[in-house]
PDB file of N, CA and C in Angstrom:
ATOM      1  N   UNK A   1     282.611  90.906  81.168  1.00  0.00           N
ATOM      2  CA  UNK A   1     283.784  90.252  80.660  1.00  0.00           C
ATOM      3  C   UNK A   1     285.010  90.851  81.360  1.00  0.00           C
ATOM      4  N   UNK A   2     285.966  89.986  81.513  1.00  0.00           N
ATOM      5  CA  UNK A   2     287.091  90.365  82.514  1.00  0.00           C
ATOM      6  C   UNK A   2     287.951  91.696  81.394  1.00  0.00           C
ATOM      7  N   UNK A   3     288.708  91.798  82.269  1.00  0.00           N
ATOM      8  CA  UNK A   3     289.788  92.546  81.360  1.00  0.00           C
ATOM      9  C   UNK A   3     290.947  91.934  81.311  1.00  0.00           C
ATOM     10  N   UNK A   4     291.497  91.560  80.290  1.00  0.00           N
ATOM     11  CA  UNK A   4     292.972  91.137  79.978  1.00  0.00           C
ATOM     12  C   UNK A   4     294.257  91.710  80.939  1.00  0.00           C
ATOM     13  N   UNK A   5     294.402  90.835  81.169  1.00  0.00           N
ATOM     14  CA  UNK A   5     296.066  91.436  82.356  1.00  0.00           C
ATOM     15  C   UNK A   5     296.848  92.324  81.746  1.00  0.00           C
ATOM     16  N   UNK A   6     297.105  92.238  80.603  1.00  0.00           N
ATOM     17  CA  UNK A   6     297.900  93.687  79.569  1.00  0.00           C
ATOM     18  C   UNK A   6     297.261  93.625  78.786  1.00  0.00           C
ATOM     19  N   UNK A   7     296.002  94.079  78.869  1.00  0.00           N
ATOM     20  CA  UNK A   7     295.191  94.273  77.507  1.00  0.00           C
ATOM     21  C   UNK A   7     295.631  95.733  77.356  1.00  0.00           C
ATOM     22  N   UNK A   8     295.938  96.858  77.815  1.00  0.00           N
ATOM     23  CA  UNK A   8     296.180  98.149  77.115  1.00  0.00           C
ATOM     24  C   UNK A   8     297.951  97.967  76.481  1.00  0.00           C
ATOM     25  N   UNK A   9     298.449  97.261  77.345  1.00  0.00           N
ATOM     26  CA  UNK A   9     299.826  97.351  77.037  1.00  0.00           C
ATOM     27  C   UNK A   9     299.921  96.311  75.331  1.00  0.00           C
ATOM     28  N   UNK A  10     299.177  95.517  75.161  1.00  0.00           N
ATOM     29  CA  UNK A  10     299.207  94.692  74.110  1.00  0.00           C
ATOM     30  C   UNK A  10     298.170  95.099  73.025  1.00  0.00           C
ATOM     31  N   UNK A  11     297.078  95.975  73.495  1.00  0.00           N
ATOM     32  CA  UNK A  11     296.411  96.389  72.610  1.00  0.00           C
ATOM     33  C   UNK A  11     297.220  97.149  71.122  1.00  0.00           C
ATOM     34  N   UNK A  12     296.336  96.357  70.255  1.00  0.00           N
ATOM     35  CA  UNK A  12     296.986  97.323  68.525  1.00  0.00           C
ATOM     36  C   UNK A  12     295.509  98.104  67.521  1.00  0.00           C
ATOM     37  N   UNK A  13     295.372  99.319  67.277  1.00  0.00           N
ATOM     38  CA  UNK A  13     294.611  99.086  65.788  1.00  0.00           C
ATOM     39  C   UNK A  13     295.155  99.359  64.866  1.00  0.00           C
ATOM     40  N   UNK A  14     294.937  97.985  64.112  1.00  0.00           N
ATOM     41  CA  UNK A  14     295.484  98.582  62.826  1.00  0.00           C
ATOM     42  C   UNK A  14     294.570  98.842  61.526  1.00  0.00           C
ATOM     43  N   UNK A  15     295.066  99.779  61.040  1.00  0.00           N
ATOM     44  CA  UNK A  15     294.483 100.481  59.926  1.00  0.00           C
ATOM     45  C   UNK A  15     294.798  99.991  58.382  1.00  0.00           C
ATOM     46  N   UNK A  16     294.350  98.845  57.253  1.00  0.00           N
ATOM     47  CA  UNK A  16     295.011  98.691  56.421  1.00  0.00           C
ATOM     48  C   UNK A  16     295.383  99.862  55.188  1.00  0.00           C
ATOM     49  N   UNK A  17     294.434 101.052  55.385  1.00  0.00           N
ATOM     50  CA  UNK A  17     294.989 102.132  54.687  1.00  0.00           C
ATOM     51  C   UNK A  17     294.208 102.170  53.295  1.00  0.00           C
ATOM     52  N   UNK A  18     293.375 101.131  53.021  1.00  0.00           N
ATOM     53  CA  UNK A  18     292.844 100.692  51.719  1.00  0.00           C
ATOM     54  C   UNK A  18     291.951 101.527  51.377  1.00  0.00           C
ATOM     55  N   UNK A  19     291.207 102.330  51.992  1.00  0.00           N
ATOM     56  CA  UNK A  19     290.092 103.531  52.203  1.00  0.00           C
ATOM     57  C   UNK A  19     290.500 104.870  51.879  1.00  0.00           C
ATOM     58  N   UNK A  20     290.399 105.120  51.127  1.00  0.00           N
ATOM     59  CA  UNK A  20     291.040 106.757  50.398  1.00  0.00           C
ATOM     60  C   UNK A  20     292.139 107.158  50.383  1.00  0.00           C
ATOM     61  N   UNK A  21     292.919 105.732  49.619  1.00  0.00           N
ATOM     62  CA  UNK A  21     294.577 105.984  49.816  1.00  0.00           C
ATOM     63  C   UNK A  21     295.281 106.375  50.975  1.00  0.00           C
ATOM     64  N   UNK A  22     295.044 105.781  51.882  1.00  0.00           N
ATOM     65  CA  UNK A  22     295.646 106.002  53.064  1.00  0.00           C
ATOM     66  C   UNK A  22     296.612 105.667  53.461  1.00  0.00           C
ATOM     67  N   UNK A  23     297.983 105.585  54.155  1.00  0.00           N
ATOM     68  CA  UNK A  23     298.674 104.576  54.688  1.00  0.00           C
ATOM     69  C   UNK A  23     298.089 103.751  55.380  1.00  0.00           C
ATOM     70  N   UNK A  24     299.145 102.873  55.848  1.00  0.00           N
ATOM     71  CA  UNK A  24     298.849 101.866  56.824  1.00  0.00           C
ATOM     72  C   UNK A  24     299.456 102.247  58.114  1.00  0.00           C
ATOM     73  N   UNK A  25     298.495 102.097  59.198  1.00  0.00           N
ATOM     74  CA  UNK A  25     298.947 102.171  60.405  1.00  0.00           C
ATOM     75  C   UNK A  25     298.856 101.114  61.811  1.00  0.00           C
ATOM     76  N   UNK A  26     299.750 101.031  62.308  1.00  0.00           N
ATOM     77  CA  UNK A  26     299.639 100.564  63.812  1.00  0.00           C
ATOM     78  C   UNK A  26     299.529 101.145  64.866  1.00  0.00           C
ATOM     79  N   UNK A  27     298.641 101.279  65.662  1.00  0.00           N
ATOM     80  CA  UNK A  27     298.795 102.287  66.759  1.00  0.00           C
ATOM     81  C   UNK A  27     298.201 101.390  68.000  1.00  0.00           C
ATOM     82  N   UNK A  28     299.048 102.048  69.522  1.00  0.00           N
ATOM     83  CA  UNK A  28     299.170 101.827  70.282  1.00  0.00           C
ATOM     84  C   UNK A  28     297.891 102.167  71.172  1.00  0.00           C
ATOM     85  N   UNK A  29     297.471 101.898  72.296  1.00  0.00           N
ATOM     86  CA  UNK A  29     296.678 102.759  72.901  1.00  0.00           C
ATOM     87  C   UNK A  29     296.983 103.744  73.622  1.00  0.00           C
ATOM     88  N   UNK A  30     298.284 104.037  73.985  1.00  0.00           N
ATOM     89  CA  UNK A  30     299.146 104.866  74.184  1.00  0.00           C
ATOM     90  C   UNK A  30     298.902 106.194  73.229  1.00  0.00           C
ATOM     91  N   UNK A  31     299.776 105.516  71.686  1.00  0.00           N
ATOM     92  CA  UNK A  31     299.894 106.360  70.373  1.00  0.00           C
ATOM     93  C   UNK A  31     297.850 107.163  69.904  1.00  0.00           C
ATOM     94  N   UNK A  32     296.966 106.247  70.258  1.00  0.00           N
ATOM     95  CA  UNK A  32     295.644 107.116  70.479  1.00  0.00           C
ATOM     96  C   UNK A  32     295.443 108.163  71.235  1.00  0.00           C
ATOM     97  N   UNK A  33     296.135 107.452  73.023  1.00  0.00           N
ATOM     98  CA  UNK A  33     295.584 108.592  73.333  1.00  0.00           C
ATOM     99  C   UNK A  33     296.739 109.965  73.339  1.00  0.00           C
ATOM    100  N   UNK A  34     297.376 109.885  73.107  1.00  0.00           N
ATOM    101  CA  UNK A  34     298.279 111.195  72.453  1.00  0.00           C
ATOM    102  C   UNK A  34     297.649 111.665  71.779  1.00  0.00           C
ATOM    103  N   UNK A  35     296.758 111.322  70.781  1.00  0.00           N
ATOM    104  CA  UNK A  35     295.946 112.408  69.708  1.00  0.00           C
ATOM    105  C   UNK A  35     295.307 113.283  70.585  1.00  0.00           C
ATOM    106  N   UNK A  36     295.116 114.551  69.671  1.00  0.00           N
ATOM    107  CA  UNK A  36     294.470 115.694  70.408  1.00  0.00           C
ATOM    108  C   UNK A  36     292.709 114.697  70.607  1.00  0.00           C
ATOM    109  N   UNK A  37     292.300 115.196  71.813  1.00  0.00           N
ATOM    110  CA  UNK A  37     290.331 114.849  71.942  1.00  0.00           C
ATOM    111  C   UNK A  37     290.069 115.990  71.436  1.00  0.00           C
ATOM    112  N   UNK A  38     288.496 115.179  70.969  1.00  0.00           N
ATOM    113  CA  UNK A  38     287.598 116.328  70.880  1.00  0.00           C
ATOM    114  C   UNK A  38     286.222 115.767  71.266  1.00  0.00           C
ATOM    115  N   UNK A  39     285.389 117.046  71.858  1.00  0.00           N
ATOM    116  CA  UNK A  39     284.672 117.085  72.609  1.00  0.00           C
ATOM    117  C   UNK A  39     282.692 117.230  71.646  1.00  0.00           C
ATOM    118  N   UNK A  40     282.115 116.186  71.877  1.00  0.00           N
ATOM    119  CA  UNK A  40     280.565 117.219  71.508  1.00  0.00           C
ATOM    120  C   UNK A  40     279.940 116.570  72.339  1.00  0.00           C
ATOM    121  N   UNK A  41     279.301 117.820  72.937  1.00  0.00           N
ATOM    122  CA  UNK A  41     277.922 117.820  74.193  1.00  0.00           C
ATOM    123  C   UNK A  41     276.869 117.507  73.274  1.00  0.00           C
ATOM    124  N   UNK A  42     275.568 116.712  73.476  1.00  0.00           N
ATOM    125  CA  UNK A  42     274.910 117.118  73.011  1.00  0.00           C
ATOM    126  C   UNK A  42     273.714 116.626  74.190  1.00  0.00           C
ATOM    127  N   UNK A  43     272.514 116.955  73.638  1.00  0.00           N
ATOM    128  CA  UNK A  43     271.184 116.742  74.484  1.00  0.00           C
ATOM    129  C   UNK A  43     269.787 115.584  73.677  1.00  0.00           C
ATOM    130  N   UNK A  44     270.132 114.467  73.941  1.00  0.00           N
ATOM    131  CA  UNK A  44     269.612 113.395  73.273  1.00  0.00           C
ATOM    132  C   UNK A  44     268.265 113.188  73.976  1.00  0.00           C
ATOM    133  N   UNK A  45     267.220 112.749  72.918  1.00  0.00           N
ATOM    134  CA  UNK A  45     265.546 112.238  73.460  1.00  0.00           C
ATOM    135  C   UNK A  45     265.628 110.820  73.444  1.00  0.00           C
ATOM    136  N   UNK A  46     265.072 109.835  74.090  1.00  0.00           N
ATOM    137  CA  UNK A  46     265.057 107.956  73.607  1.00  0.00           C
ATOM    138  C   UNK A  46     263.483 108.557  72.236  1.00  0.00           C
ATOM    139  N   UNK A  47     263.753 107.420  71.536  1.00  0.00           N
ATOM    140  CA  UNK A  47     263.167 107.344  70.663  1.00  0.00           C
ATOM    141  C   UNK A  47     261.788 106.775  70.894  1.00  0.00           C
ATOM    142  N   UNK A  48     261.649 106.286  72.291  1.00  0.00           N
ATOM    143  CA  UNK A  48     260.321 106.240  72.675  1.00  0.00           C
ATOM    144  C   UNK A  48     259.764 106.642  73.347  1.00  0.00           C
ATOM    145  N   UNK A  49     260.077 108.264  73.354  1.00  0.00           N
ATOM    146  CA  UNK A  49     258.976 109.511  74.032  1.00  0.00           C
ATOM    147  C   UNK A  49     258.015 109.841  72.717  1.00  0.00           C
ATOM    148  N   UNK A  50     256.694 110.205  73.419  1.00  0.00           N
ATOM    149  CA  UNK A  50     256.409 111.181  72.072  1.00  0.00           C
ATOM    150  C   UNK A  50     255.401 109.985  71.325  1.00  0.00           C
ATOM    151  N   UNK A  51     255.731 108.687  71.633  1.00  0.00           N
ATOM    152  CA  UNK A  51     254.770 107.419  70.706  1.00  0.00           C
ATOM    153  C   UNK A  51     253.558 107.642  70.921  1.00  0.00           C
ATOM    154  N   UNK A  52     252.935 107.656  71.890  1.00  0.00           N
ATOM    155  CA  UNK A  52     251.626 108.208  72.584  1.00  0.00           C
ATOM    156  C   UNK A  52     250.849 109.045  71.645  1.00  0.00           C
ATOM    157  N   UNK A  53     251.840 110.545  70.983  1.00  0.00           N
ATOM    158  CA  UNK A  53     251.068 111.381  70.551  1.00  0.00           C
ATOM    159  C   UNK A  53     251.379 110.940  68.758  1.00  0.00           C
ATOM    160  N   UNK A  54     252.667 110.446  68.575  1.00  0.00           N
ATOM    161  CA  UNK A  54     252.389 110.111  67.588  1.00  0.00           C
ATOM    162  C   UNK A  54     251.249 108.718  67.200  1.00  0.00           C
ATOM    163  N   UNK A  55     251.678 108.127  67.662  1.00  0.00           N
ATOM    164  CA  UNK A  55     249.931 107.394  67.059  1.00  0.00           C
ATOM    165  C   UNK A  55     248.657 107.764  67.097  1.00  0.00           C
ATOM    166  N   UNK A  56     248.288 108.906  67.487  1.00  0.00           N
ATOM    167  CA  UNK A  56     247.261 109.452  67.153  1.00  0.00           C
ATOM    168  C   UNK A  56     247.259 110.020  65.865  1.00  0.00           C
ATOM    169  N   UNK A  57     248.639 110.345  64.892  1.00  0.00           N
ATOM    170  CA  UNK A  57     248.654 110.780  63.547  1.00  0.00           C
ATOM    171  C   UNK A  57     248.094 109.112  62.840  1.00  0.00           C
ATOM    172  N   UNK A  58     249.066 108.292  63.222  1.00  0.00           N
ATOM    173  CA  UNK A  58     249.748 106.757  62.466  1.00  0.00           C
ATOM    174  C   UNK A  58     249.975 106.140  63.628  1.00  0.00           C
ATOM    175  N   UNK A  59     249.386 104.906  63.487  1.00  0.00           N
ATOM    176  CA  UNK A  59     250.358 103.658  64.416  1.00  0.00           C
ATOM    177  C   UNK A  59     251.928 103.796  64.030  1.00  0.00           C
ATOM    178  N   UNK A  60     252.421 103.951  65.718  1.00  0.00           N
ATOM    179  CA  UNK A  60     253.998 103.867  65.816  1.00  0.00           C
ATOM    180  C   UNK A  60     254.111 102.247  66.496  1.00  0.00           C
ATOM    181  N   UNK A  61     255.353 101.524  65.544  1.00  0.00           N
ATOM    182  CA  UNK A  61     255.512 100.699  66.580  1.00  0.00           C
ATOM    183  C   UNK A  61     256.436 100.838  68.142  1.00  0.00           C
ATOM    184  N   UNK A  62     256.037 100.204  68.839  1.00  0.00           N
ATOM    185  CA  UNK A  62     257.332 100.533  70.196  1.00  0.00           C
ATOM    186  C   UNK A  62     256.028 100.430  71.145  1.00  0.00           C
ATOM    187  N   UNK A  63     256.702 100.680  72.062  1.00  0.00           N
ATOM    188  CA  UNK A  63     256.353 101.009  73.436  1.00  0.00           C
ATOM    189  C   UNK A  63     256.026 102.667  73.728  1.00  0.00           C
ATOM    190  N   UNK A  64     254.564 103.129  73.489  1.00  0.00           N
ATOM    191  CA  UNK A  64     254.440 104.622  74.040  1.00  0.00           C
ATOM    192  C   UNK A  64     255.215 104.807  76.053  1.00  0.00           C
ATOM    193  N   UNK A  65     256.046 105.604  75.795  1.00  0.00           N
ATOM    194  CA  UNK A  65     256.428 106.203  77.149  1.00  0.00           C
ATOM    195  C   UNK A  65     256.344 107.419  77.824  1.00  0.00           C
ATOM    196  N   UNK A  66     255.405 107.717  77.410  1.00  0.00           N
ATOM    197  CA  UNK A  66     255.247 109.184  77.798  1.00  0.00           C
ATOM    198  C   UNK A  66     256.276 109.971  76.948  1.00  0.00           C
ATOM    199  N   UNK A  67     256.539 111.015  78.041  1.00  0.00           N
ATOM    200  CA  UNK A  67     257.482 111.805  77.689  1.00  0.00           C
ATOM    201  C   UNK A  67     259.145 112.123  78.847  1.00  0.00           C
ATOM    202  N   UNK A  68     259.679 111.246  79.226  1.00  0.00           N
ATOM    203  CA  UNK A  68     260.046 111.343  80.029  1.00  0.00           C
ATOM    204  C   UNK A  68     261.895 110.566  80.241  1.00  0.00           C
ATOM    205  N   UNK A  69     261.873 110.464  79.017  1.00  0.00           N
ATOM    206  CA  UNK A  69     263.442 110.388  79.497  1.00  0.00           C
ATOM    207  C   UNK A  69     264.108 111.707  77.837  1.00  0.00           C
ATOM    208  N   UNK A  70     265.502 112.041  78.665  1.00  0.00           N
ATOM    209  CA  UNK A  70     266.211 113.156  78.227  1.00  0.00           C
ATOM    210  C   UNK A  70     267.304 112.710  78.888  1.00  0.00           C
ATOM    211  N   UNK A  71     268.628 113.351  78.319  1.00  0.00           N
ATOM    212  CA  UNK A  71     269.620 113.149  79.111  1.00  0.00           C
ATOM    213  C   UNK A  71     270.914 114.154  78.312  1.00  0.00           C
ATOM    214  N   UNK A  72     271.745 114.348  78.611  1.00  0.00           N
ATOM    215  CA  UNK A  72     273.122 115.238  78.337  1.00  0.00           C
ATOM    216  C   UNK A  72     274.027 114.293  78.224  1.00  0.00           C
ATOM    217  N   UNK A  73     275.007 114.003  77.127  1.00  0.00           N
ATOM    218  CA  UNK A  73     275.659 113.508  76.802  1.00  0.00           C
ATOM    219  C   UNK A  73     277.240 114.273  76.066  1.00  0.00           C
ATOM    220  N   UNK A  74     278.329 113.372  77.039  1.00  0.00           N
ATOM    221  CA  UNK A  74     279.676 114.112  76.345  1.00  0.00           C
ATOM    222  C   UNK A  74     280.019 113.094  75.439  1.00  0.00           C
ATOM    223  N   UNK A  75     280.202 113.246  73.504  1.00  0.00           N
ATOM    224  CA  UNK A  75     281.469 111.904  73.176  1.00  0.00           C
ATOM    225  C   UNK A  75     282.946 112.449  73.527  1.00  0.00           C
ATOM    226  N   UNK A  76     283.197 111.801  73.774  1.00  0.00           N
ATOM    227  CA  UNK A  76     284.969 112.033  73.554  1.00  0.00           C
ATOM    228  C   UNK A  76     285.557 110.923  72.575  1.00  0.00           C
ATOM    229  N   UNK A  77     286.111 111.630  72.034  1.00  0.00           N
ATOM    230  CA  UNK A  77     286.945 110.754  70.308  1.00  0.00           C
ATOM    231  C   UNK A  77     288.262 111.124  70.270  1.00  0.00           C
ATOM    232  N   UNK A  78     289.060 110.579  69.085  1.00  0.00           N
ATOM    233  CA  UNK A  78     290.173 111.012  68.869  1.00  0.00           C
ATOM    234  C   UNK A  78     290.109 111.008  67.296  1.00  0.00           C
ATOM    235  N   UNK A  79     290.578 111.544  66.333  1.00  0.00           N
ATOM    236  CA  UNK A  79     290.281 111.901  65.237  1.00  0.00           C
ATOM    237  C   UNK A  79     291.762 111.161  64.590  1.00  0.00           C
ATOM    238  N   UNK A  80     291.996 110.398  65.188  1.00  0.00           N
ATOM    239  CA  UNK A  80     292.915 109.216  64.396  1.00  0.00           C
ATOM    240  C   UNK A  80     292.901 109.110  62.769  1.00  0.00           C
ATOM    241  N   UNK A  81     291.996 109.670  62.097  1.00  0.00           N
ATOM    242  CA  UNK A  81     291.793 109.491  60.624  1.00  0.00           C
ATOM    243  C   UNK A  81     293.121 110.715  60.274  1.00  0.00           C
ATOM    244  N   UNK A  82     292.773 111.905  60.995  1.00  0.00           N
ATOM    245  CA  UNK A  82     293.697 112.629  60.781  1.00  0.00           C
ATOM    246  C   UNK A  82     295.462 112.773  60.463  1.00  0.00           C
ATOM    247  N   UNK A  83     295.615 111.679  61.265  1.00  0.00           N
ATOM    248  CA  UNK A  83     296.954 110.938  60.516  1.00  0.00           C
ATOM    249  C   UNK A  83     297.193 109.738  59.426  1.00  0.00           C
ATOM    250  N   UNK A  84     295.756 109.472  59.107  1.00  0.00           N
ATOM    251  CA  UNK A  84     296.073 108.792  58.087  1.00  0.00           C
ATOM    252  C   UNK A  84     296.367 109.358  56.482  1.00  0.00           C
ATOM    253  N   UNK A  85     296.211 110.449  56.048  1.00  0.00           N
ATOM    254  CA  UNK A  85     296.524 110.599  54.852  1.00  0.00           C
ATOM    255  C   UNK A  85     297.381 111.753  55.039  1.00  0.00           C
TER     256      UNK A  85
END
């Protein structure tokens, strides 16, 4: 899908605030990324390694794949909730 000609410049989220007494907010994508990031590494398995040996306990459904995918993963977020209350 294309990208909008000012899709960052026109981008909004808004927050109606209705969720644990919150205000209401508008924010920019700008006003996001000003929030402090935060960072978690983590080290993720696909959920279809490992089928192979588990169905020898129980039929798993899926596709057995051996054992063979792994991978390292960064999220990066912004904790935007943090200005809401």
């Amino acid at each position: 899908m294309p990208l909008l000609e000012n899709a960052e410049r026109d981008y909004r989220l808004f927050v109606d605030g209705s969720a644990g007494g919150g205000k209401r907010l508008e924010l920019s994508l700008a006003d996001l990324r000003a929030l402090p990031q935060h960072t978690v590494t983590a080290t993720m398995q696909c959920s279809g390694n490992r089928r192979g040996d588990m169905n020898k306990v129980k039929a798993a459904s899926g596709t057995a794949w051996g054992q063979g995918i792994y991978m390292l993963v960064c999220f990066v977020y912004y904790r935007f909730f943090l200005v809401m209350f």
